[in-house]
PDB file of N, CA and C in Angstrom:
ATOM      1  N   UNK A   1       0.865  -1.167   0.000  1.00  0.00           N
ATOM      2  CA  UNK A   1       0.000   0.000   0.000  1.00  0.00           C
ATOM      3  C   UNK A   1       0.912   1.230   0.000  1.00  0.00           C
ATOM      4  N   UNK A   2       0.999   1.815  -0.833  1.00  0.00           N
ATOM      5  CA  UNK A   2       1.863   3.422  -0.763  1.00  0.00           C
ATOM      6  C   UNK A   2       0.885   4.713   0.277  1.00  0.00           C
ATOM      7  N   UNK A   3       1.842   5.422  -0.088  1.00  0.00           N
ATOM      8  CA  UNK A   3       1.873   6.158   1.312  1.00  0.00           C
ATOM      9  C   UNK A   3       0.185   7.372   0.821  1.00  0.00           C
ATOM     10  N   UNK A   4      -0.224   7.318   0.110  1.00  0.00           N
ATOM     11  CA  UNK A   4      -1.435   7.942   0.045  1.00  0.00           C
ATOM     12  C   UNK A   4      -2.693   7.526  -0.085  1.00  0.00           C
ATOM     13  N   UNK A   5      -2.743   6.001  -0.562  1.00  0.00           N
ATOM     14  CA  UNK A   5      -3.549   5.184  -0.235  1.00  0.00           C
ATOM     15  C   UNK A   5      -3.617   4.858   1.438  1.00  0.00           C
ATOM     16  N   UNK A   6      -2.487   4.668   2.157  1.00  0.00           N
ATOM     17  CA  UNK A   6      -3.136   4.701   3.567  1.00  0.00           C
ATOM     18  C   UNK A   6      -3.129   6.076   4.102  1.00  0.00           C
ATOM     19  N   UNK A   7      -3.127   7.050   3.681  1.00  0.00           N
ATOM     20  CA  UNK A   7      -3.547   8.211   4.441  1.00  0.00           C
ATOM     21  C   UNK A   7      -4.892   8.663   4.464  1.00  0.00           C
ATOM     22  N   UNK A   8      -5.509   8.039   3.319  1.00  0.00           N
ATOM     23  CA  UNK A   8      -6.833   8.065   2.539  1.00  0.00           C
ATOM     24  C   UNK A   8      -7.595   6.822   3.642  1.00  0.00           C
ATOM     25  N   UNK A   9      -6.810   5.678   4.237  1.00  0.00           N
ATOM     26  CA  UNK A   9      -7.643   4.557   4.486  1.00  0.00           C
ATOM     27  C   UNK A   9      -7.453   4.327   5.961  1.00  0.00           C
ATOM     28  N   UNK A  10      -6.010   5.326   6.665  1.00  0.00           N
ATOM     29  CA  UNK A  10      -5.968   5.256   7.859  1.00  0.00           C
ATOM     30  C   UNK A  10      -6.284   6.429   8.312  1.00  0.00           C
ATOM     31  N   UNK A  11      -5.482   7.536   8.281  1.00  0.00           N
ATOM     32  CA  UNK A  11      -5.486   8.514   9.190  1.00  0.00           C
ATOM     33  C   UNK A  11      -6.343   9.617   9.012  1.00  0.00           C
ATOM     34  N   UNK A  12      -7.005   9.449   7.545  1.00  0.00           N
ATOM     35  CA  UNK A  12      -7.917  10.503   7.586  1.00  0.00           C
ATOM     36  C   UNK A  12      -9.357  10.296   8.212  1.00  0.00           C
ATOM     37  N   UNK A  13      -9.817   8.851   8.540  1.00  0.00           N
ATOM     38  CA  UNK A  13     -10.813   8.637   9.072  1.00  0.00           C
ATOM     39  C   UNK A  13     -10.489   8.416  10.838  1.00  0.00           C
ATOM     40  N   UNK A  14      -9.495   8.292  10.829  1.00  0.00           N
ATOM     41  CA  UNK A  14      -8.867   8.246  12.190  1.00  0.00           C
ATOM     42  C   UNK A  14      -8.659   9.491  12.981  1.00  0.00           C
ATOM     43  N   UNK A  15      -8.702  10.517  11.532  1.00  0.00           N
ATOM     44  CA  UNK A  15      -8.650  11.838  12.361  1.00  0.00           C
ATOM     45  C   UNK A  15      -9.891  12.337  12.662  1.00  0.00           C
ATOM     46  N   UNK A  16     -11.174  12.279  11.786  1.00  0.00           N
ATOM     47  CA  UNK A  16     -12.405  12.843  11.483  1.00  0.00           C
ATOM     48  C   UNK A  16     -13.338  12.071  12.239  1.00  0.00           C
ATOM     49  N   UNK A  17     -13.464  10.876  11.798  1.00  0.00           N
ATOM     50  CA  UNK A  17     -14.457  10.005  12.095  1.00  0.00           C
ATOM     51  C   UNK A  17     -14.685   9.653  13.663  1.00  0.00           C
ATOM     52  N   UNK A  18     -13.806   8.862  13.161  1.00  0.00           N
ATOM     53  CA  UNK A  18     -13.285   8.349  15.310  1.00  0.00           C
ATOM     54  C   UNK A  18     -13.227   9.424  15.958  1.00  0.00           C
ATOM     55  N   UNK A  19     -12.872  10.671  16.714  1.00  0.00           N
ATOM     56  CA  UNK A  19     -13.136  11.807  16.956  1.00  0.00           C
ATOM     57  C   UNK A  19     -14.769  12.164  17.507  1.00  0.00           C
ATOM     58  N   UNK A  20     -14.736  11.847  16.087  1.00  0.00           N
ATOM     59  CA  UNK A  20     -17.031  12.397  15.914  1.00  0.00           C
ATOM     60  C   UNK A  20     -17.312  11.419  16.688  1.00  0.00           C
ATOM     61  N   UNK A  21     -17.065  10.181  16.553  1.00  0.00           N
ATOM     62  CA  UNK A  21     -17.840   9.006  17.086  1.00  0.00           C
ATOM     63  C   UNK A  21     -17.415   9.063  19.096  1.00  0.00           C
ATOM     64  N   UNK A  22     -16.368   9.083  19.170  1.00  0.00           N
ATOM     65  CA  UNK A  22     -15.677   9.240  20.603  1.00  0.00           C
ATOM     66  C   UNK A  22     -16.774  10.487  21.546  1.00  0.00           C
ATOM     67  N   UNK A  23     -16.722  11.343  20.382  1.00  0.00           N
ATOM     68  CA  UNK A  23     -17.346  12.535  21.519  1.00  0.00           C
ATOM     69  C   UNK A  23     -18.631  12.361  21.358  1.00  0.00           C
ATOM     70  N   UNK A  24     -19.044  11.871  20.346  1.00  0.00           N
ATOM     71  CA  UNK A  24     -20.817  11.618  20.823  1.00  0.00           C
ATOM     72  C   UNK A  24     -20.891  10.381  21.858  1.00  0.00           C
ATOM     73  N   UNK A  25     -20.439   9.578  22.067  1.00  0.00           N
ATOM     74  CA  UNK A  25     -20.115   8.129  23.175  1.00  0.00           C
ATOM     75  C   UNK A  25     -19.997   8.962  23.871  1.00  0.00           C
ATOM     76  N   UNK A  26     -19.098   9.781  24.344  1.00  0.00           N
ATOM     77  CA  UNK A  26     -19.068  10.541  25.839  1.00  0.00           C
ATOM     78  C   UNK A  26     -19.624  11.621  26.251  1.00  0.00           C
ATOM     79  N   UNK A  27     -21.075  11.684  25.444  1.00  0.00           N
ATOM     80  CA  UNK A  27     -22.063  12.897  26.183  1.00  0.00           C
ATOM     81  C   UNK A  27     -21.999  13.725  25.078  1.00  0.00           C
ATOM     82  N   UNK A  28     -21.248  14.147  24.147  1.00  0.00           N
ATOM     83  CA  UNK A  28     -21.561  15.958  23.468  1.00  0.00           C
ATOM     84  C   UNK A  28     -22.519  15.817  22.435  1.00  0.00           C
ATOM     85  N   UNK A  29     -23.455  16.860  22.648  1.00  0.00           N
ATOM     86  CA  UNK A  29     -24.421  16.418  21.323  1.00  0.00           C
ATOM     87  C   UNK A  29     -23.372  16.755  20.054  1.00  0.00           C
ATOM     88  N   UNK A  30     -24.784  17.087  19.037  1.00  0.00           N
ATOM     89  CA  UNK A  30     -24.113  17.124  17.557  1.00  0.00           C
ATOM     90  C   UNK A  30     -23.507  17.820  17.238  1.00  0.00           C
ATOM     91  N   UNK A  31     -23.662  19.153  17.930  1.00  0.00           N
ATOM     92  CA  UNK A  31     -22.486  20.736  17.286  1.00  0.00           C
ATOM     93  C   UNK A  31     -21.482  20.352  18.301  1.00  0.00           C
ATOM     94  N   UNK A  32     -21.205  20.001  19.695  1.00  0.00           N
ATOM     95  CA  UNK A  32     -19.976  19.679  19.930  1.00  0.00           C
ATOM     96  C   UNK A  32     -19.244  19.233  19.801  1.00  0.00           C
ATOM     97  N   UNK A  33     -19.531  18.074  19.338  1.00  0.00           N
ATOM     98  CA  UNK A  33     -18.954  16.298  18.558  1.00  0.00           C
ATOM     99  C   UNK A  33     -18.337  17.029  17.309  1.00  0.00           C
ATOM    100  N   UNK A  34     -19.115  17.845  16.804  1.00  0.00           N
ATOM    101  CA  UNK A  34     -18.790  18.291  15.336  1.00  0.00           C
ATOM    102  C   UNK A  34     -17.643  19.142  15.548  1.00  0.00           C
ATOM    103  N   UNK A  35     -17.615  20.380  16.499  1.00  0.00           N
ATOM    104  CA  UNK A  35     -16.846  21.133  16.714  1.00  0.00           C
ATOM    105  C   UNK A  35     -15.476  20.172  16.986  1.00  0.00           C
ATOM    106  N   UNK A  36     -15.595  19.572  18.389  1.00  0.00           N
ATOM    107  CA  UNK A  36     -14.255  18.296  18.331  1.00  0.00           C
ATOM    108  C   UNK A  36     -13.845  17.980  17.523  1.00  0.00           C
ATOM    109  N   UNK A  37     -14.808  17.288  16.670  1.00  0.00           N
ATOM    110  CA  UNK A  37     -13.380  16.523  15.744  1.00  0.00           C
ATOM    111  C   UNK A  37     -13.086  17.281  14.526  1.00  0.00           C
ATOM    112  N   UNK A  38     -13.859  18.360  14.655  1.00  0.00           N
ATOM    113  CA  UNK A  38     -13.104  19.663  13.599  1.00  0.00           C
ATOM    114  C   UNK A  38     -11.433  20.121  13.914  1.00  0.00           C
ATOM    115  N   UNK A  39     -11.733  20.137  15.481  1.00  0.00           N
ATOM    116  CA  UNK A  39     -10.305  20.854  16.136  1.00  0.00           C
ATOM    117  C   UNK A  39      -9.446  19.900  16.080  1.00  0.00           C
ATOM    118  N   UNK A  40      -9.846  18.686  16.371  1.00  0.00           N
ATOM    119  CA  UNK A  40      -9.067  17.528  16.055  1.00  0.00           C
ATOM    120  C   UNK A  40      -8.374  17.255  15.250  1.00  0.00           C
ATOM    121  N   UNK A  41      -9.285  17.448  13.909  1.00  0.00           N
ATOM    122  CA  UNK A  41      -8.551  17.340  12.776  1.00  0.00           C
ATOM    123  C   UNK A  41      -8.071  18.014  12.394  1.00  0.00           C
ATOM    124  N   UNK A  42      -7.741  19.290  12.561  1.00  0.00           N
ATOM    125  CA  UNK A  42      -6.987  20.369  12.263  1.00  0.00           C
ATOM    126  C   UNK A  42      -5.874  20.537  12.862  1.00  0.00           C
ATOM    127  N   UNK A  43      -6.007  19.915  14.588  1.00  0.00           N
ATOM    128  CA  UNK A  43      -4.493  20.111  15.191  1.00  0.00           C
ATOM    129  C   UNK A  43      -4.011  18.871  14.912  1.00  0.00           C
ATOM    130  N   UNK A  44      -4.705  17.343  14.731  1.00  0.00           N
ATOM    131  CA  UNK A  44      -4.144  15.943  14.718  1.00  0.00           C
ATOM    132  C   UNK A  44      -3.326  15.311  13.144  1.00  0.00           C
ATOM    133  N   UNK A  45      -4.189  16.340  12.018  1.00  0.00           N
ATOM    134  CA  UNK A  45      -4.128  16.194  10.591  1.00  0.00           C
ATOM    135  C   UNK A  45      -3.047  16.942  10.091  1.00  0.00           C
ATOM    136  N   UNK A  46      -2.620  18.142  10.603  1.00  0.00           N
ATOM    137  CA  UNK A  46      -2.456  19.250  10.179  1.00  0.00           C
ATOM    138  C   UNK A  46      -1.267  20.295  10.527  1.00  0.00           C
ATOM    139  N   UNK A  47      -1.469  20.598  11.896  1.00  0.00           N
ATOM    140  CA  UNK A  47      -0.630  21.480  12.537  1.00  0.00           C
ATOM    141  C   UNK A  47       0.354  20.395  13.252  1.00  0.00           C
ATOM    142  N   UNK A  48       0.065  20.036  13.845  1.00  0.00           N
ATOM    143  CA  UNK A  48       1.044  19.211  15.122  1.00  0.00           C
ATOM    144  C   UNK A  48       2.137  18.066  14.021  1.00  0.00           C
ATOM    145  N   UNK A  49       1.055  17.297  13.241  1.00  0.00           N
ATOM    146  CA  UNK A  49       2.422  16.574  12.644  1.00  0.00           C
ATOM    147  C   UNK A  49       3.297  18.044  11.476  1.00  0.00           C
ATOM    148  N   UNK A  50       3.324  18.669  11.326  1.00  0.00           N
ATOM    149  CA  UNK A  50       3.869  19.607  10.581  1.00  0.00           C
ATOM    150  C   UNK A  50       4.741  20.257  11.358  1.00  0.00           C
ATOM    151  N   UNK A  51       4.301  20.615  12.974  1.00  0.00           N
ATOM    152  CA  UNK A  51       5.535  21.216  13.786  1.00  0.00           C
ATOM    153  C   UNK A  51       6.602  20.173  13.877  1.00  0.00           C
ATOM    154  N   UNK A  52       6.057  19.074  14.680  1.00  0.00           N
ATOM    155  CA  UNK A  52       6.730  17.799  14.796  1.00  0.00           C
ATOM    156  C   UNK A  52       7.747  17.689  13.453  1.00  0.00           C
ATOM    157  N   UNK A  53       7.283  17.238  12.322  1.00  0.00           N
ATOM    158  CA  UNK A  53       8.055  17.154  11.132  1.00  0.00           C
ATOM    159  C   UNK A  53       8.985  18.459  11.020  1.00  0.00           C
ATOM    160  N   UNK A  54       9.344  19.386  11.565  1.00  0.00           N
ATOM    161  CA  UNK A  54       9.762  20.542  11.021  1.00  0.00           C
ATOM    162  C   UNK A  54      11.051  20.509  11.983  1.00  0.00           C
ATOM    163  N   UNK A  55      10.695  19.795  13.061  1.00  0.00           N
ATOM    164  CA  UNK A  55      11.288  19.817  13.974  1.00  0.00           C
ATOM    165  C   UNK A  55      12.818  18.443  14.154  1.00  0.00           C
ATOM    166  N   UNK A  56      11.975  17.026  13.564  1.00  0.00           N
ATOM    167  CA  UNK A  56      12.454  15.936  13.471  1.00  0.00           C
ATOM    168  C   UNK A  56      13.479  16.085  12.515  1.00  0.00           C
ATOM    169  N   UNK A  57      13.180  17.005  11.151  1.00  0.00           N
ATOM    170  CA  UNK A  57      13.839  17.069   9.991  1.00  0.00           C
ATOM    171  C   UNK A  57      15.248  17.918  10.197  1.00  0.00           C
ATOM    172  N   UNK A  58      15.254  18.944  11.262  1.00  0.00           N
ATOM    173  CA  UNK A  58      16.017  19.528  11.535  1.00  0.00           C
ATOM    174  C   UNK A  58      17.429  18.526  12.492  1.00  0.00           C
ATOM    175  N   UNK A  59      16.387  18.075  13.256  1.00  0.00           N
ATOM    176  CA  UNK A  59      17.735  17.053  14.301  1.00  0.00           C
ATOM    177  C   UNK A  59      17.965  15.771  13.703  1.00  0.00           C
ATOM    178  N   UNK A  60      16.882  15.383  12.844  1.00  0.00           N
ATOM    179  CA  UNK A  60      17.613  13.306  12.557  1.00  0.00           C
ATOM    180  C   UNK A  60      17.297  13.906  11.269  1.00  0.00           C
ATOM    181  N   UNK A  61      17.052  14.172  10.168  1.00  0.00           N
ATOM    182  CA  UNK A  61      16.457  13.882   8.871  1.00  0.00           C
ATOM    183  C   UNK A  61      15.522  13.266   8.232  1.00  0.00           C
ATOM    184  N   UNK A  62      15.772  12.221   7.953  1.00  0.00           N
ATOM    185  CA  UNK A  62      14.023  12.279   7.239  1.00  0.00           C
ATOM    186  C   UNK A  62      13.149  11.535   8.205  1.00  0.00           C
ATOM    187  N   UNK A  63      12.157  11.737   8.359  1.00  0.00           N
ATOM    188  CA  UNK A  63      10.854  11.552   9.857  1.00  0.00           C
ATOM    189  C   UNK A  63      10.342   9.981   9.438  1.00  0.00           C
ATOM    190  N   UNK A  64       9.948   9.393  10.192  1.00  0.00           N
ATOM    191  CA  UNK A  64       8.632   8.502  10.323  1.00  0.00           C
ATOM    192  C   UNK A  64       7.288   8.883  10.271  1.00  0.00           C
ATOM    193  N   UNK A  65       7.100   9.014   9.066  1.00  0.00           N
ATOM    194  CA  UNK A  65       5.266   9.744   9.046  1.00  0.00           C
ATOM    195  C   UNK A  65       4.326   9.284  10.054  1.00  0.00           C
ATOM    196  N   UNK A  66       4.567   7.632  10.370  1.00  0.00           N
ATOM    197  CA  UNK A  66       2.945   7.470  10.896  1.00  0.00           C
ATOM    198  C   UNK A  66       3.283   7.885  12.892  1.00  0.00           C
ATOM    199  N   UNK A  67       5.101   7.783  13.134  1.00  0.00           N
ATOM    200  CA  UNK A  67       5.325   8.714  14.569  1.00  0.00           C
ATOM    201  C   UNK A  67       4.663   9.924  14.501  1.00  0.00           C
ATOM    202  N   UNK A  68       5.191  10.178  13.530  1.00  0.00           N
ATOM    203  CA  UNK A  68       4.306  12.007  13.900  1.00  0.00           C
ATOM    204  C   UNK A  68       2.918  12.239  13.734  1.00  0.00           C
ATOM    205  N   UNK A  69       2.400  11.869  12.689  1.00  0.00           N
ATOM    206  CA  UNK A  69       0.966  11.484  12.908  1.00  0.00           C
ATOM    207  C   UNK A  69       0.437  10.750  14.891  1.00  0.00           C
ATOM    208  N   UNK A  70       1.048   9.784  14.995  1.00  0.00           N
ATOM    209  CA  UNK A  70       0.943   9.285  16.208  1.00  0.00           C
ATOM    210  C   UNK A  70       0.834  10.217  17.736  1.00  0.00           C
ATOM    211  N   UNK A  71       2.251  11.135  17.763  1.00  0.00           N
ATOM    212  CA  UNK A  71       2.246  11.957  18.644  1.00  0.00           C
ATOM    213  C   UNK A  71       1.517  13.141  17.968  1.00  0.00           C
ATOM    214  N   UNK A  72       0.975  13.627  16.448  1.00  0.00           N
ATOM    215  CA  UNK A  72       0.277  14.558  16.824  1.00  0.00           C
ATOM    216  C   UNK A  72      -1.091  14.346  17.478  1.00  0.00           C
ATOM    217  N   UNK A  73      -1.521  13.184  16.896  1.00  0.00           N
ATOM    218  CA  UNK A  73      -3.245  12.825  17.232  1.00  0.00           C
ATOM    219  C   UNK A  73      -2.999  12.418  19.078  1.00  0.00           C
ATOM    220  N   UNK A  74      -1.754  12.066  19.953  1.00  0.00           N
ATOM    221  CA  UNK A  74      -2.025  12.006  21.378  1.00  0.00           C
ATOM    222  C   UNK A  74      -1.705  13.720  21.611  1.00  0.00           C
ATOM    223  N   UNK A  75      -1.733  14.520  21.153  1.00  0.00           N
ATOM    224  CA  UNK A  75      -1.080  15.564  21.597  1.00  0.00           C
ATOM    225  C   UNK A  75      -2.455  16.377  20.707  1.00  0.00           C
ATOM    226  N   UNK A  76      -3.389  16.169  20.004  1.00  0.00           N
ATOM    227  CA  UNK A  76      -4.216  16.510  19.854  1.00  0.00           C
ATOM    228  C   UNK A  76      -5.676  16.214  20.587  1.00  0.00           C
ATOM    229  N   UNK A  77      -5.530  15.084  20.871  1.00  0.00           N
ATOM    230  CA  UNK A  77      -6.251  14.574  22.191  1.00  0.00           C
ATOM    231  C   UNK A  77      -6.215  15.193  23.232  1.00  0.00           C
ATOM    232  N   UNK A  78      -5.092  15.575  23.455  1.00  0.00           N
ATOM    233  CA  UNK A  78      -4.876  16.183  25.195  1.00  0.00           C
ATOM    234  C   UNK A  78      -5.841  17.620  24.807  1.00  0.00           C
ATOM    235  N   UNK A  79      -5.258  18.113  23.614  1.00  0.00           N
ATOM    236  CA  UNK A  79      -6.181  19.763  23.519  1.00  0.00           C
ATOM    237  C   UNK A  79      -7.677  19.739  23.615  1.00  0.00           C
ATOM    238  N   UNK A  80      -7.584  18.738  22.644  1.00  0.00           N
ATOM    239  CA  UNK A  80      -9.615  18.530  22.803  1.00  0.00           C
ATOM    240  C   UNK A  80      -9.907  18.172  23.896  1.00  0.00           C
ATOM    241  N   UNK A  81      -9.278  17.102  24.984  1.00  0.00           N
ATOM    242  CA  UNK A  81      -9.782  17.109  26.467  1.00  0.00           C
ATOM    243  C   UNK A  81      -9.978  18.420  26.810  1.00  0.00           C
ATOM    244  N   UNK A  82      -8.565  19.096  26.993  1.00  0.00           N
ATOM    245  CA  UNK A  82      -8.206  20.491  27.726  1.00  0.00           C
ATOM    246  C   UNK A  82      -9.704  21.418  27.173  1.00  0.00           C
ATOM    247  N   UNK A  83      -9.979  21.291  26.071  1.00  0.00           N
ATOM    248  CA  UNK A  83     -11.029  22.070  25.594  1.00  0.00           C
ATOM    249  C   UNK A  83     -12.408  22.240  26.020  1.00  0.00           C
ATOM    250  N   UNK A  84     -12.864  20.587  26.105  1.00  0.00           N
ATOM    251  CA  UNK A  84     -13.549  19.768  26.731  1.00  0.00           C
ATOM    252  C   UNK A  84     -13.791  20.058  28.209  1.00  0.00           C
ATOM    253  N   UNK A  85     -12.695  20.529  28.839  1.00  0.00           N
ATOM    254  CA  UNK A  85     -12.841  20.782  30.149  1.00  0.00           C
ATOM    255  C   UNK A  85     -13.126  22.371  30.510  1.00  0.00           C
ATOM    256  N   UNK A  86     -12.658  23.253  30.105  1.00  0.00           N
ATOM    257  CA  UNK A  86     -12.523  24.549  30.011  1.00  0.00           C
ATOM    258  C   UNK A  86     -14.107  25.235  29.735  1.00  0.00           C
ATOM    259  N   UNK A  87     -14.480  24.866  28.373  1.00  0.00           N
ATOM    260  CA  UNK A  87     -16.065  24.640  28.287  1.00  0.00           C
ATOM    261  C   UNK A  87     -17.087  24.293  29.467  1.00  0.00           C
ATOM    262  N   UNK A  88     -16.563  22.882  29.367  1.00  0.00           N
ATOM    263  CA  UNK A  88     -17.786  22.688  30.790  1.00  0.00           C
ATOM    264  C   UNK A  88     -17.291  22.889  31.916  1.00  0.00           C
ATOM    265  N   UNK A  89     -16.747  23.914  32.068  1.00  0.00           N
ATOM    266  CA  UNK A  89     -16.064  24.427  33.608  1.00  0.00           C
ATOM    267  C   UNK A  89     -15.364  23.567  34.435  1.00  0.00           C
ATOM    268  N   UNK A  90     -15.453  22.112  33.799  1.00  0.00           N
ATOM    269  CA  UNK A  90     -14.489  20.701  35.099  1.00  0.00           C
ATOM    270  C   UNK A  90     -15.530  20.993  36.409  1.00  0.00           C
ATOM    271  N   UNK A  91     -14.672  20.316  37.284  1.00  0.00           N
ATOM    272  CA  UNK A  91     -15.627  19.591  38.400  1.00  0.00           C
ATOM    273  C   UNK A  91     -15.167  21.305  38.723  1.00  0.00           C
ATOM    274  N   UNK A  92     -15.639  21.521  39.790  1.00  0.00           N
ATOM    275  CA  UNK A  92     -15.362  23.089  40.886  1.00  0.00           C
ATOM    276  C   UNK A  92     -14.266  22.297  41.985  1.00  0.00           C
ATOM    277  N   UNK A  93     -13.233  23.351  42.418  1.00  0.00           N
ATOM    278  CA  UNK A  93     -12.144  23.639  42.969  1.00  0.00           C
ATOM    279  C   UNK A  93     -12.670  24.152  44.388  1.00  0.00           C
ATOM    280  N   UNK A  94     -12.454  23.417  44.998  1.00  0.00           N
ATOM    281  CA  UNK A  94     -12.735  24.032  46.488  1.00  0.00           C
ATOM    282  C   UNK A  94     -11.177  23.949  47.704  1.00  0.00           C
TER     283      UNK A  94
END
């Protein structure tokens, strides 16, 4: 399988889909779910493996696509939690 056939068959539904599906399973209706895996896919698809890559290319040379993909989508996760929480105010701090 070359490298755009699985981007097409892994990570783009891995970024979008799964996302949508995750946050409707854990409570958000439809514009939040939607909003999530918008941000998702924008920091998991997009931004994060592109810093990452910019970064890898500079100290080792040529990257492991599906690492950076990997740490961007856990490092895009953490934001959509963080987001997730900020929104619904988290538990209260006493």
């Amino acid at each position: 399988m070359d490298e755009t056939a699985r981007a097409f068959l892994i990570w783009v539904p891995a970024g979008t889909l799964i996302p949508f599906l995750i946050s409707r399973l854990t409570g958000a209706d439809w514009r939040s779910a939607t909003i999530e895996a918008a941000l998702f896919a924008a920091l998991g698809l997009l931004i994060y493996p592109t810093l990452f890559a910019l970064i890898v290319v500079h100290i080792v040379g040529y990257p492991n696509v599906e690492a950076l993909f990997l740490a961007g989508f856990a490092l895009a996760a953490l934001t959509v939690l963080g987001y997730r929480r900020s929104i619904g105010g988290g538990r209260p701090r006493y």
